[in-house]
C-alpha atoms as a PDB file:
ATOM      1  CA  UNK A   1     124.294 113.414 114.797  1.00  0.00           C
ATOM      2  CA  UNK A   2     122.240 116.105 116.474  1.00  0.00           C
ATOM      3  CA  UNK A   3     123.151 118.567 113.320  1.00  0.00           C
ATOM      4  CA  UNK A   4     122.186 116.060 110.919  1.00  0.00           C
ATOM      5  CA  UNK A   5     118.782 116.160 112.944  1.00  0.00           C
ATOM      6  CA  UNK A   6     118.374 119.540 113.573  1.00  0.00           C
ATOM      7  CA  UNK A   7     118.708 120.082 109.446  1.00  0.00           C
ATOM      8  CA  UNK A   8     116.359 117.493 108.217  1.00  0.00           C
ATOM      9  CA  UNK A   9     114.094 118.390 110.837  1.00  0.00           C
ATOM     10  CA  UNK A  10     114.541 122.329 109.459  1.00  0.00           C
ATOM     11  CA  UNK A  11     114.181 121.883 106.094  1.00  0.00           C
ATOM     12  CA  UNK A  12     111.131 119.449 106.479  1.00  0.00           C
ATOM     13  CA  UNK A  13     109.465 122.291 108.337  1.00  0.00           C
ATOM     14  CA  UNK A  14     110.611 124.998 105.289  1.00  0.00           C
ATOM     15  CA  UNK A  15     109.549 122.493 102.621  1.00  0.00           C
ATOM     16  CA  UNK A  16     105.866 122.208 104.415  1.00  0.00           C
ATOM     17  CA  UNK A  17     105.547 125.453 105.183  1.00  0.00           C
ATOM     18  CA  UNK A  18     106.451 127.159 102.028  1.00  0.00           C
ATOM     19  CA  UNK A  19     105.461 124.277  98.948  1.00  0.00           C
ATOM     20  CA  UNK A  20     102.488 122.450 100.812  1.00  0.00           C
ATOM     21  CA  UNK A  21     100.137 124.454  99.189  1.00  0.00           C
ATOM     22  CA  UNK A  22     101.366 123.777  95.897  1.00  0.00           C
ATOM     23  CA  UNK A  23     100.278 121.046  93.654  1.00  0.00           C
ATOM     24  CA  UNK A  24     102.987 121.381  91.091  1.00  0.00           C
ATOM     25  CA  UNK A  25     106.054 123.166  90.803  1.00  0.00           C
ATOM     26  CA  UNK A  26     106.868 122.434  86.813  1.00  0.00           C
ATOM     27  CA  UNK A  27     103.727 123.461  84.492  1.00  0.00           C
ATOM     28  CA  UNK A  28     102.590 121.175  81.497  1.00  0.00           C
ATOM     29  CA  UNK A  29     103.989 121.667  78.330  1.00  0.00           C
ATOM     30  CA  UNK A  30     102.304 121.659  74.827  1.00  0.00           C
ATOM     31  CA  UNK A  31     104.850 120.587  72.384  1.00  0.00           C
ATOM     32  CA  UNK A  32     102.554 120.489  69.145  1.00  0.00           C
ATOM     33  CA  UNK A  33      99.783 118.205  69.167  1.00  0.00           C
ATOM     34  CA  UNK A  34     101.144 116.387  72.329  1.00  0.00           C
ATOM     35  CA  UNK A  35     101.749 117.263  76.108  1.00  0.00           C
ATOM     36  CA  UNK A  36     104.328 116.455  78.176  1.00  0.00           C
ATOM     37  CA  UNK A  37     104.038 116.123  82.431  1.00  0.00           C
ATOM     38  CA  UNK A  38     106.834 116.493  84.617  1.00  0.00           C
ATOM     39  CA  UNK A  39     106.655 115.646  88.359  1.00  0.00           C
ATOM     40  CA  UNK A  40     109.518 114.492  90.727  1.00  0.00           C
ATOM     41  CA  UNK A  41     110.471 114.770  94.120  1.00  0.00           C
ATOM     42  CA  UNK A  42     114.124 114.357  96.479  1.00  0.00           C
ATOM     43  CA  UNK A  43     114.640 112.434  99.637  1.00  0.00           C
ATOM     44  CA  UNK A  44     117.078 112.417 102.458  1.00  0.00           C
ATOM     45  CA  UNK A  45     117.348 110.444 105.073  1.00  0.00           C
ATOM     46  CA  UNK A  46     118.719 109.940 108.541  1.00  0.00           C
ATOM     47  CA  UNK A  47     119.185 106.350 109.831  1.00  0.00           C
ATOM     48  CA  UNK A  48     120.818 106.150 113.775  1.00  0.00           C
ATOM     49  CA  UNK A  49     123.596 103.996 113.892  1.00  0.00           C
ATOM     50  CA  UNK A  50     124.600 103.465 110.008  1.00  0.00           C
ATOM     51  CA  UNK A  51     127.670 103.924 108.648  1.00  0.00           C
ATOM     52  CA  UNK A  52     126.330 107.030 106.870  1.00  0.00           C
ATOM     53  CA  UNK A  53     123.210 108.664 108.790  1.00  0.00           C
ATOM     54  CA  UNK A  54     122.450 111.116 106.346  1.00  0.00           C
ATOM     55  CA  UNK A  55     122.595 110.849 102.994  1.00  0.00           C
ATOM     56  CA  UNK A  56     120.150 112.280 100.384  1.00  0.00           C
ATOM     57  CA  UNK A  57     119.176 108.824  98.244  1.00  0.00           C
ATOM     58  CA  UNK A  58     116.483 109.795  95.780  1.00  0.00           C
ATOM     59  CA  UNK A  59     115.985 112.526  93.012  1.00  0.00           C
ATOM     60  CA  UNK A  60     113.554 111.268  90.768  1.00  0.00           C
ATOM     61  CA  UNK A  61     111.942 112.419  87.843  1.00  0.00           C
ATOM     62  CA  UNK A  62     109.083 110.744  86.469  1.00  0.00           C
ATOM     63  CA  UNK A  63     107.391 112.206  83.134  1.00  0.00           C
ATOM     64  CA  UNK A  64     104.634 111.663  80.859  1.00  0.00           C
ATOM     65  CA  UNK A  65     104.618 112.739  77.180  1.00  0.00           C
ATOM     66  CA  UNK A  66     100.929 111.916  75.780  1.00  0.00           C
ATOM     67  CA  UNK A  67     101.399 111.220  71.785  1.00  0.00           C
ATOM     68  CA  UNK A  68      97.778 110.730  71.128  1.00  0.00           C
ATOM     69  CA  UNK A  69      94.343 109.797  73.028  1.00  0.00           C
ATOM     70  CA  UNK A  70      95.619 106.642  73.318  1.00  0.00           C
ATOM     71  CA  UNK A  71      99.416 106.273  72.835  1.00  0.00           C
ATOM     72  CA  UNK A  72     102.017 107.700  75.628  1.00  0.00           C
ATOM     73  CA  UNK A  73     105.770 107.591  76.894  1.00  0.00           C
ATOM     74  CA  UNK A  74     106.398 106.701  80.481  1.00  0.00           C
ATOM     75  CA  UNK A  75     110.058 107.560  82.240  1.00  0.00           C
ATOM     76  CA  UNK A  76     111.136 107.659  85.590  1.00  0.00           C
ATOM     77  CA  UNK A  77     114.617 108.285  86.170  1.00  0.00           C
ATOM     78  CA  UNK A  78     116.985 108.630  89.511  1.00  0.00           C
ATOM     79  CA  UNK A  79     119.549 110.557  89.190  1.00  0.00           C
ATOM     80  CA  UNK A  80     121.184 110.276  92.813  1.00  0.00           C
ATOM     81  CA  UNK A  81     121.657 107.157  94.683  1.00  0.00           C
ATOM     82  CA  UNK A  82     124.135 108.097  97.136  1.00  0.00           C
ATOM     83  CA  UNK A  83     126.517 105.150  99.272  1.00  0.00           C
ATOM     84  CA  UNK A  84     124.129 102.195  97.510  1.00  0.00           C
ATOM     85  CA  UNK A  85     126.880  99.669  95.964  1.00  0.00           C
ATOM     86  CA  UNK A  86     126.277  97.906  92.688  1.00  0.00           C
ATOM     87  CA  UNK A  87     123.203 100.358  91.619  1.00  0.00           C
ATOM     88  CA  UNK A  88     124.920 103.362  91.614  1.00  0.00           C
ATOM     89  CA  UNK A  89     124.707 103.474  87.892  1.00  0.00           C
ATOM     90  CA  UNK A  90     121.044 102.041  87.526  1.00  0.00           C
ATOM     91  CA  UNK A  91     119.351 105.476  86.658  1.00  0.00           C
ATOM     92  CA  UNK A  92     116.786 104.572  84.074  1.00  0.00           C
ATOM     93  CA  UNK A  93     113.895 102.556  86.068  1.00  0.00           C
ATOM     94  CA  UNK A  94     111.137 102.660  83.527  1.00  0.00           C
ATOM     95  CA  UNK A  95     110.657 103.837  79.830  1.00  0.00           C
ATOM     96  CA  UNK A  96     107.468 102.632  79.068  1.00  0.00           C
ATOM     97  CA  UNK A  97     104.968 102.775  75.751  1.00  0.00           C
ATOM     98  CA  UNK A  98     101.780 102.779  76.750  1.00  0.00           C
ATOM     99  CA  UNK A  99      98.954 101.433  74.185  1.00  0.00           C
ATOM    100  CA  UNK A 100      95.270 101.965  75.179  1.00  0.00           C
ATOM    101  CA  UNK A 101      93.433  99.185  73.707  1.00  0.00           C
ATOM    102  CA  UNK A 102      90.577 100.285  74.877  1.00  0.00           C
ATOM    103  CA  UNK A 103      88.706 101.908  77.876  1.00  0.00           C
ATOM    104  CA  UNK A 104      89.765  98.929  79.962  1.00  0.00           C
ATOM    105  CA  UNK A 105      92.384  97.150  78.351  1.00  0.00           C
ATOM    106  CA  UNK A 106      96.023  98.652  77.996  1.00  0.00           C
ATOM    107  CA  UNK A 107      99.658  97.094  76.351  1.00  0.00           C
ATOM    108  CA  UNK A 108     102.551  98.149  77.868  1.00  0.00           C
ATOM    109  CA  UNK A 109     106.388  97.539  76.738  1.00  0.00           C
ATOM    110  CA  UNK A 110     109.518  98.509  77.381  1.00  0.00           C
ATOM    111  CA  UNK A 111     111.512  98.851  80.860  1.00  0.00           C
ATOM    112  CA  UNK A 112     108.602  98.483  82.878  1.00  0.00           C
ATOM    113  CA  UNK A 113     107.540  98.587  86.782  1.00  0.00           C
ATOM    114  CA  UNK A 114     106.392  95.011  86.526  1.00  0.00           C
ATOM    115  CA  UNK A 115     103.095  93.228  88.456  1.00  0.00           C
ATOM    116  CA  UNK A 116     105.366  92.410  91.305  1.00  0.00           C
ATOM    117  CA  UNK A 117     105.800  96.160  91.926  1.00  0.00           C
ATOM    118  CA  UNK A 118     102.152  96.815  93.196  1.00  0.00           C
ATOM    119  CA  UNK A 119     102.244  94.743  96.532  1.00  0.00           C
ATOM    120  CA  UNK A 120     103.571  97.877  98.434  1.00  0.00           C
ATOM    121  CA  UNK A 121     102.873 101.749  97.307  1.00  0.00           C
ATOM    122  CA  UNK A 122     105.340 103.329  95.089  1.00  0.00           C
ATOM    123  CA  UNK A 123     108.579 105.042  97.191  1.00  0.00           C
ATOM    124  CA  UNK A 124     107.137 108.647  96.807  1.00  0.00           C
ATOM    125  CA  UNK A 125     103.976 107.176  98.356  1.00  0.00           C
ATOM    126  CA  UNK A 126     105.281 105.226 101.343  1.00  0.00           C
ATOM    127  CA  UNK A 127     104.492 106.312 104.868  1.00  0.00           C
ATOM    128  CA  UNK A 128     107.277 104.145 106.641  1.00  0.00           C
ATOM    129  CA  UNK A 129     110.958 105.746 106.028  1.00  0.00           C
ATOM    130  CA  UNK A 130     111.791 102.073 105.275  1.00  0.00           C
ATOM    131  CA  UNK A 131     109.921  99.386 103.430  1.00  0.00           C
ATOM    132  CA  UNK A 132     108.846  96.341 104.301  1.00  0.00           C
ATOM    133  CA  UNK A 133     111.200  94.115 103.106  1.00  0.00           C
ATOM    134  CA  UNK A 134     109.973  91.438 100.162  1.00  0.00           C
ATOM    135  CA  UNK A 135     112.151  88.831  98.207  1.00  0.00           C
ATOM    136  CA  UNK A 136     110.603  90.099  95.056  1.00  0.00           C
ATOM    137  CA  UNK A 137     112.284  92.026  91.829  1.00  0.00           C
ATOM    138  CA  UNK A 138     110.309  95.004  90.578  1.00  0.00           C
ATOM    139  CA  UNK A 139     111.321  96.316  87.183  1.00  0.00           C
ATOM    140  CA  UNK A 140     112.801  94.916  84.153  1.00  0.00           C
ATOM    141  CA  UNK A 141     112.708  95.039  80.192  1.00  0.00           C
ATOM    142  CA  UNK A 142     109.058  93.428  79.418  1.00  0.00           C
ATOM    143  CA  UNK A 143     105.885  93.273  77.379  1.00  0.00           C
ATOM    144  CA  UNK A 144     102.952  94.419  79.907  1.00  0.00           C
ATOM    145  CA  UNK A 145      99.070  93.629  79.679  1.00  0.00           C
ATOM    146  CA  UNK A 146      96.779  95.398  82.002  1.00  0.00           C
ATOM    147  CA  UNK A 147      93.213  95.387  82.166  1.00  0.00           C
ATOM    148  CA  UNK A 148      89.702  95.611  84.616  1.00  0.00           C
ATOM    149  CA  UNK A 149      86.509  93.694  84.403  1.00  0.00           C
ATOM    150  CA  UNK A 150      83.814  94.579  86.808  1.00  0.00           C
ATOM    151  CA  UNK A 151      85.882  94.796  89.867  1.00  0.00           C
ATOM    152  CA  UNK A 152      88.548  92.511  88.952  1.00  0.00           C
ATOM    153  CA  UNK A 153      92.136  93.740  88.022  1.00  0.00           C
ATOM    154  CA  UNK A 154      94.666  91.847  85.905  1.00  0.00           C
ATOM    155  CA  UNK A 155      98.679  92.780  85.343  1.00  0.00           C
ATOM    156  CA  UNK A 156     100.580  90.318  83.337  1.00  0.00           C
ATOM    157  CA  UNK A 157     104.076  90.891  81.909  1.00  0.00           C
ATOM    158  CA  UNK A 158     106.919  88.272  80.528  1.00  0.00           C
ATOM    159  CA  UNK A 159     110.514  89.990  80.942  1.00  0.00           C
ATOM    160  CA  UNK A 160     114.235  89.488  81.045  1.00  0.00           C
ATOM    161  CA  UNK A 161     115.828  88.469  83.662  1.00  0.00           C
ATOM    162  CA  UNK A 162     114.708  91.298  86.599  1.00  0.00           C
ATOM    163  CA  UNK A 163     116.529  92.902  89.412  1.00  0.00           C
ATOM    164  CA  UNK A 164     119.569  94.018  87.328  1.00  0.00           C
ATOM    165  CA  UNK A 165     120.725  97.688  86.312  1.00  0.00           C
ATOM    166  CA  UNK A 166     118.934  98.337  83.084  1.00  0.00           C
ATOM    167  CA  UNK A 167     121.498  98.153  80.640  1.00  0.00           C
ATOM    168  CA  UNK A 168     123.625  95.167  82.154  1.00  0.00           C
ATOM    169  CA  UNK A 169     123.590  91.652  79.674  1.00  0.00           C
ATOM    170  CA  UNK A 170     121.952  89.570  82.226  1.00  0.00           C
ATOM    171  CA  UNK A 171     118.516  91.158  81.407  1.00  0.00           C
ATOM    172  CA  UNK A 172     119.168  88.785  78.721  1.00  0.00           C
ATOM    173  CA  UNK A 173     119.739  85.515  80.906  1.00  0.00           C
ATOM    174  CA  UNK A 174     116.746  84.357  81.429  1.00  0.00           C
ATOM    175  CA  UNK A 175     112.867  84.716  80.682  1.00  0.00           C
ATOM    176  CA  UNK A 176     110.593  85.676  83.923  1.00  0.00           C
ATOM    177  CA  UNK A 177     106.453  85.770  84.186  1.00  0.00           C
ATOM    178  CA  UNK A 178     104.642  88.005  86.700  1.00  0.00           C
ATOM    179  CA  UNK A 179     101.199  88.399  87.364  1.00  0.00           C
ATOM    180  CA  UNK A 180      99.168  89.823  89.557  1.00  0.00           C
ATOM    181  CA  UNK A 181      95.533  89.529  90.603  1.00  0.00           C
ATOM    182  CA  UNK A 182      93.172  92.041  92.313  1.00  0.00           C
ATOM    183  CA  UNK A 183      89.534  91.922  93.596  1.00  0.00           C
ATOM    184  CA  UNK A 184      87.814  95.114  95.022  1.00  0.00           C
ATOM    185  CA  UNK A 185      84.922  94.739  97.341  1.00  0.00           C
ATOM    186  CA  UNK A 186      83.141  98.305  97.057  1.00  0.00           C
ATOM    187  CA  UNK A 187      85.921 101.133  97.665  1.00  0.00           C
ATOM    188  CA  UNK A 188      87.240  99.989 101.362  1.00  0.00           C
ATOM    189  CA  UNK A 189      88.377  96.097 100.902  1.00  0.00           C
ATOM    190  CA  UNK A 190      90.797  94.661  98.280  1.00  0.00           C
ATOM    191  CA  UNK A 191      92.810  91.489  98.248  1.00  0.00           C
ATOM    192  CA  UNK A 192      95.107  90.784  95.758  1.00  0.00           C
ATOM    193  CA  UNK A 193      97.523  87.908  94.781  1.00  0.00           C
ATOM    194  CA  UNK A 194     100.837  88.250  93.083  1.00  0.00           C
ATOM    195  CA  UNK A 195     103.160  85.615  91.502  1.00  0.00           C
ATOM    196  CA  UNK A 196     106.688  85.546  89.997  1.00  0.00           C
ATOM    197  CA  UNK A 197     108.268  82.552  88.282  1.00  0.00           C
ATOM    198  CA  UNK A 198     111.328  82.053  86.583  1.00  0.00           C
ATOM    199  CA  UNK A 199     114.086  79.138  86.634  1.00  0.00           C
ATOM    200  CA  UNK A 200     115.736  80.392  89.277  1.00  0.00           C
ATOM    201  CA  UNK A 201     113.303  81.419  91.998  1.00  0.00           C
ATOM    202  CA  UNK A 202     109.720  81.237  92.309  1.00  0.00           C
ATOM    203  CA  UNK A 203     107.691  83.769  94.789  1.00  0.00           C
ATOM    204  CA  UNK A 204     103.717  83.710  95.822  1.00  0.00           C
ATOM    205  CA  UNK A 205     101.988  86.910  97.624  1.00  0.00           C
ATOM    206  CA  UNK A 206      98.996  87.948  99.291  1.00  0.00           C
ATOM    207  CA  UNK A 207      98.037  91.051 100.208  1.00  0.00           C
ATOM    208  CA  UNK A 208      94.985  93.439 101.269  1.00  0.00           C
ATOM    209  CA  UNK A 209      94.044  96.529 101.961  1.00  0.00           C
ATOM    210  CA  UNK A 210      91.388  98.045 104.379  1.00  0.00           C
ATOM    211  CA  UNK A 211      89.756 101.885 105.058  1.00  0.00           C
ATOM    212  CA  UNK A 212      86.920 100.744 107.710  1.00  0.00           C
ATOM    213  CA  UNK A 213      86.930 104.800 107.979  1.00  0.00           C
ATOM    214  CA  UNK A 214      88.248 107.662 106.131  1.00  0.00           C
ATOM    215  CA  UNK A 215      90.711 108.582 108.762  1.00  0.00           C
ATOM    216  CA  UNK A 216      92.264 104.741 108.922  1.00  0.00           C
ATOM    217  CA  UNK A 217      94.064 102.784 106.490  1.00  0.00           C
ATOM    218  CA  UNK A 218      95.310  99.185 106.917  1.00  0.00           C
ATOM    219  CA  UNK A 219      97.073  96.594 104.695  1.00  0.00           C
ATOM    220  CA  UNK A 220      99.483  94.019 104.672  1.00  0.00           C
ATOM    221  CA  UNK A 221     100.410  91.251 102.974  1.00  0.00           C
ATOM    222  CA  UNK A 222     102.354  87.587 103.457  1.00  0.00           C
ATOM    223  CA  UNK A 223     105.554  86.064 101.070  1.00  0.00           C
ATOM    224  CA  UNK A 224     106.384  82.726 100.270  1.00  0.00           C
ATOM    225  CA  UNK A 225     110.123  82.340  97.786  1.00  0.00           C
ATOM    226  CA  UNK A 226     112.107  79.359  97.067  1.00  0.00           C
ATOM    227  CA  UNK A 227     115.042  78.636  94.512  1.00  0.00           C
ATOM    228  CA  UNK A 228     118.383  78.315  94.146  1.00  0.00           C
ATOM    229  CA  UNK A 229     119.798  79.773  97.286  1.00  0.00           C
ATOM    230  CA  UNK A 230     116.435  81.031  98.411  1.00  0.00           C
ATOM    231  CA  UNK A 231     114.001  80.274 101.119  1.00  0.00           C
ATOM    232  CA  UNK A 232     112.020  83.011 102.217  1.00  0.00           C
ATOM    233  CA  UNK A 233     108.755  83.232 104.013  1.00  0.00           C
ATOM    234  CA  UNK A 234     107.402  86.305 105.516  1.00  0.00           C
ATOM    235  CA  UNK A 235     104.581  88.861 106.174  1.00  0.00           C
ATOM    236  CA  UNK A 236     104.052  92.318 107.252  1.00  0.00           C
ATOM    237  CA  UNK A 237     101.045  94.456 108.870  1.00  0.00           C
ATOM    238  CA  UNK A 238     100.302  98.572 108.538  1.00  0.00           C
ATOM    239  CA  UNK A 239      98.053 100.942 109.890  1.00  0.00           C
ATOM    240  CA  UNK A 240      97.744 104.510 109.284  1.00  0.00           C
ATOM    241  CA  UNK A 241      95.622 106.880 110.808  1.00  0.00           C
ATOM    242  CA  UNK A 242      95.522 110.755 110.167  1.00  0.00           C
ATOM    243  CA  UNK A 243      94.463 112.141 112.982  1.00  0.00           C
ATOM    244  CA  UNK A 244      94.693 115.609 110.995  1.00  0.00           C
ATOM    245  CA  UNK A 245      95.052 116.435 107.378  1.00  0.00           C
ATOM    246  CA  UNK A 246      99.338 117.639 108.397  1.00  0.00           C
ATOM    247  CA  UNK A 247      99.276 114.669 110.932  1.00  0.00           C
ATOM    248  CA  UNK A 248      99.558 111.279 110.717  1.00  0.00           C
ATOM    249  CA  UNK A 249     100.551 108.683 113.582  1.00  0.00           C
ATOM    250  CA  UNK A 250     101.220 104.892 112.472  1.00  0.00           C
ATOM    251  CA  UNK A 251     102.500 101.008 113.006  1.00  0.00           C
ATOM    252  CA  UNK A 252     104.623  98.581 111.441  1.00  0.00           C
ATOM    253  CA  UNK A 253     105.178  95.326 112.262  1.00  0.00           C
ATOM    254  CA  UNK A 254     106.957  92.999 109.626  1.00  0.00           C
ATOM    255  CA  UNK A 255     108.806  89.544 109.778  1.00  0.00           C
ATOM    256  CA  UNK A 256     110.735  87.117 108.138  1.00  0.00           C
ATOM    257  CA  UNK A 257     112.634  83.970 107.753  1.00  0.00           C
ATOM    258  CA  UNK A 258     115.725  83.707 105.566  1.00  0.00           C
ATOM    259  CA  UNK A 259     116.968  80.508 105.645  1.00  0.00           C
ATOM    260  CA  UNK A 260     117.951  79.792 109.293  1.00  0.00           C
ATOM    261  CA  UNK A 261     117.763  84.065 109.988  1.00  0.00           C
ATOM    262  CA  UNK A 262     114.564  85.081 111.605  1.00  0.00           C
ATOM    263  CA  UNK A 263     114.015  88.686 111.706  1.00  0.00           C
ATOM    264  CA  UNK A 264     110.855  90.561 113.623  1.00  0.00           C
ATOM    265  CA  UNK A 265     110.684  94.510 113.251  1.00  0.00           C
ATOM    266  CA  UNK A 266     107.928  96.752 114.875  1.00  0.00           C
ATOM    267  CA  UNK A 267     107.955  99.945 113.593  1.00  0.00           C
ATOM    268  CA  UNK A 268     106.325 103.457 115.190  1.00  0.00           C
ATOM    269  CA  UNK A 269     106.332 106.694 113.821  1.00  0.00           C
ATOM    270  CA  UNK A 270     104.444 109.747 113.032  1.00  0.00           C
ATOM    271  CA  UNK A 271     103.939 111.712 109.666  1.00  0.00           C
ATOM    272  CA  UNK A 272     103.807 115.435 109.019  1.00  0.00           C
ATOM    273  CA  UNK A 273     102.023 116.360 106.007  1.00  0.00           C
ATOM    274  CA  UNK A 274     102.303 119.964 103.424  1.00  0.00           C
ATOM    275  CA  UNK A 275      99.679 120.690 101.826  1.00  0.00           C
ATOM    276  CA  UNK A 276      98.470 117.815  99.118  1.00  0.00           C
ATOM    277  CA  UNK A 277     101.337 115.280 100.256  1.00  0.00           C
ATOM    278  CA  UNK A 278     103.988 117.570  98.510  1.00  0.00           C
ATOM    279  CA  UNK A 279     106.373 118.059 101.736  1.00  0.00           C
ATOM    280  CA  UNK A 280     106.544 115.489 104.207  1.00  0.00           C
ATOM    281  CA  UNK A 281     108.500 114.631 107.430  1.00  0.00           C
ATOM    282  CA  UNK A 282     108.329 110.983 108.417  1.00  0.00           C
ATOM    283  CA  UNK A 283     110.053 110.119 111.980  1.00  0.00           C
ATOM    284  CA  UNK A 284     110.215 106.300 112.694  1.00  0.00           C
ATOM    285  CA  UNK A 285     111.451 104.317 115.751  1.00  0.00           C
ATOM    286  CA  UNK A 286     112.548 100.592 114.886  1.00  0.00           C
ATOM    287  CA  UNK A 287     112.264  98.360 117.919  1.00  0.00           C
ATOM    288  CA  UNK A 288     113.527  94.393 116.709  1.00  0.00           C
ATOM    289  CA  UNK A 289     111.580  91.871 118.623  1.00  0.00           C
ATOM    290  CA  UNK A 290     114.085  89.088 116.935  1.00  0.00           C
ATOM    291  CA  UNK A 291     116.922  89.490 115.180  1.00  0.00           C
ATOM    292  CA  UNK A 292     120.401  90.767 115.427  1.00  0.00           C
ATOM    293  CA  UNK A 293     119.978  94.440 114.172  1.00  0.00           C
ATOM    294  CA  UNK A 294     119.694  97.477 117.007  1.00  0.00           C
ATOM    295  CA  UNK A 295     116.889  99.302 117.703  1.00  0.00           C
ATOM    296  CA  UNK A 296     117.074 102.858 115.929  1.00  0.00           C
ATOM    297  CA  UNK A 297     115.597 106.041 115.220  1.00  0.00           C
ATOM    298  CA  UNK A 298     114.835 106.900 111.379  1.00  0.00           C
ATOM    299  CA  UNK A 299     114.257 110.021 109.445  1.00  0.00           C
ATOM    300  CA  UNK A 300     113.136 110.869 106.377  1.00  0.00           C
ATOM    301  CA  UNK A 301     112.207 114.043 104.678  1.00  0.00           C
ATOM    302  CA  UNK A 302     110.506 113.784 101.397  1.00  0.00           C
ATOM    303  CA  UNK A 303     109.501 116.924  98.895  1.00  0.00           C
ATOM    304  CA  UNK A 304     107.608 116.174  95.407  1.00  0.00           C
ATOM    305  CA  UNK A 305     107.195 118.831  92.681  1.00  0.00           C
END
């Protein structure tokens, strides 16, 4: 245990130190009349108490090849999910064509990160080492319409059946709608509201987010789910505030009731920041108010290039 700390805690440190000052480790690349962007970045984790504490989970690679002004290819691909049964083989997460229909309005299709995904930042975003938990499914094989007007955003998509590797037949099962609803009130305040329906399950969420100043950041948001062997209701609330551009102190606290299993989590940690967000070490402390889980200390050390 106290290697497996002393590591992530060392490499954290080199990653910050030596690639925090750069924005991009793999250049852009002109391949005729188009471009292609590469980014990624790797994650390991240490988790107190699991049955594997350390484990590196995510290498993901996440590229953009622009065709034309208004036609590109989306991928993001992980290629390492370590100890994670049933998913093991579930590398492709998105391979999306993007249409621009015009400055406001864009089509979308392929294997898409559908409406549903946007409730919580993306993983190479999150502050937490975990996530908030939320009985939603996030990508699938879909048609995708996005759009503004004024300061009103829309994301619409009908899809296979979600939640399943990409290339398994039960993306075929079964037809699913999301949709997803945003308001902005100036450039501090947004509320949004997200749905999911299919004939299995059907989910409803709320959610905001709040910067009353530049150094804080709140949001949140609450889940209702029901359907066949499903009854979930549950909410979580976040704050960040970076007390320094490299430092980073926040709060958790999330719960949830599964059936007859209530579950409350409160969550504090600290984040130390590289540069532009490329190296990051996130430690966590998970005290459970209700449940049947131990408290535990969390890890995670995160590097994007």
């Amino acid at each position: 245990m106290k290697k497996s700390v002393v590591f992530v805690v060392f490499l954290a440190m080199f990653v910050i130190g030596v690639w925090g000052d750069e924005t991009s480790l793999i250049p852009e690349m002109k391949l005729g009349s188009t471009t292609l962007n590469v980014r990624g970045f790797v994650t390991g984790f240490y988790i107190e108490k699991a049955k594997k504490e350390t484990i590196w989970k995510d290498f993901w690679l996440l590229s953009k090849w622009q065709l034309n002004e208004g036609l590109s290819l989306d991928g993001e691909f992980n290629l390492a999910y370590d100890d994670q049964e049933g998913i093991e083989d579930n590398w492709l997460r998105v391979l999306r064509l993007s249409y621009r229909l015009s400055d406001n309005w864009k089509l979308n299709l392929g294997r898409l990160p559908l409406s549903t995904i946007y409730i919580t930042p993306p993983p190479y975003l999150i502050e937490t080492v975990n996530y908030p938990k939320k009985p939603v499914n996030i990508y699938g094989w879909a048609v995708q319409l996005a759009g503004k007007f004024g300061d009103w955003s829309i994301k619409t998509d009908i899809s296979g059946r979600s939640g399943v590797a990409f290339d398994q037949r039960e993306n075929l099962d079964q037809a699913e709608w999301s949709g997803r609803l945003t308001r902005n009130f100036g450039t501090r305040f947004m509320l949004g509201v997200t749905s999911q329906l299919s004939e299995r399950n059907q989910m409803v969420s709320l959610d905001y987010w709040w910067k009353p100043v530049d150094k804080l950041a709140i949001r949140g948001a609450w889940f209702r789910a029901i359907g066949e062997d499903l009854d979930w209701v549950g909410a979580y609330s976040f704050a960040a505030y970076r007390l320094k551009p490299w430092l980073e102190f926040h709060t958790q606290i999330e719960g949830r009731t599964v059936g007859h299993n209530r579950e409350v989590i409160s969550t504090n940690g600290i984040r130390l920041i590289g540069g532009k967000g490329q190296g990051c070490l996130t430690i966590d402390y998970e005290s459970v108010l209700d449940g049947e889980q131990d408290n535990r200390l969390l890890a995670r050390v995160r590097v994007r290039f």
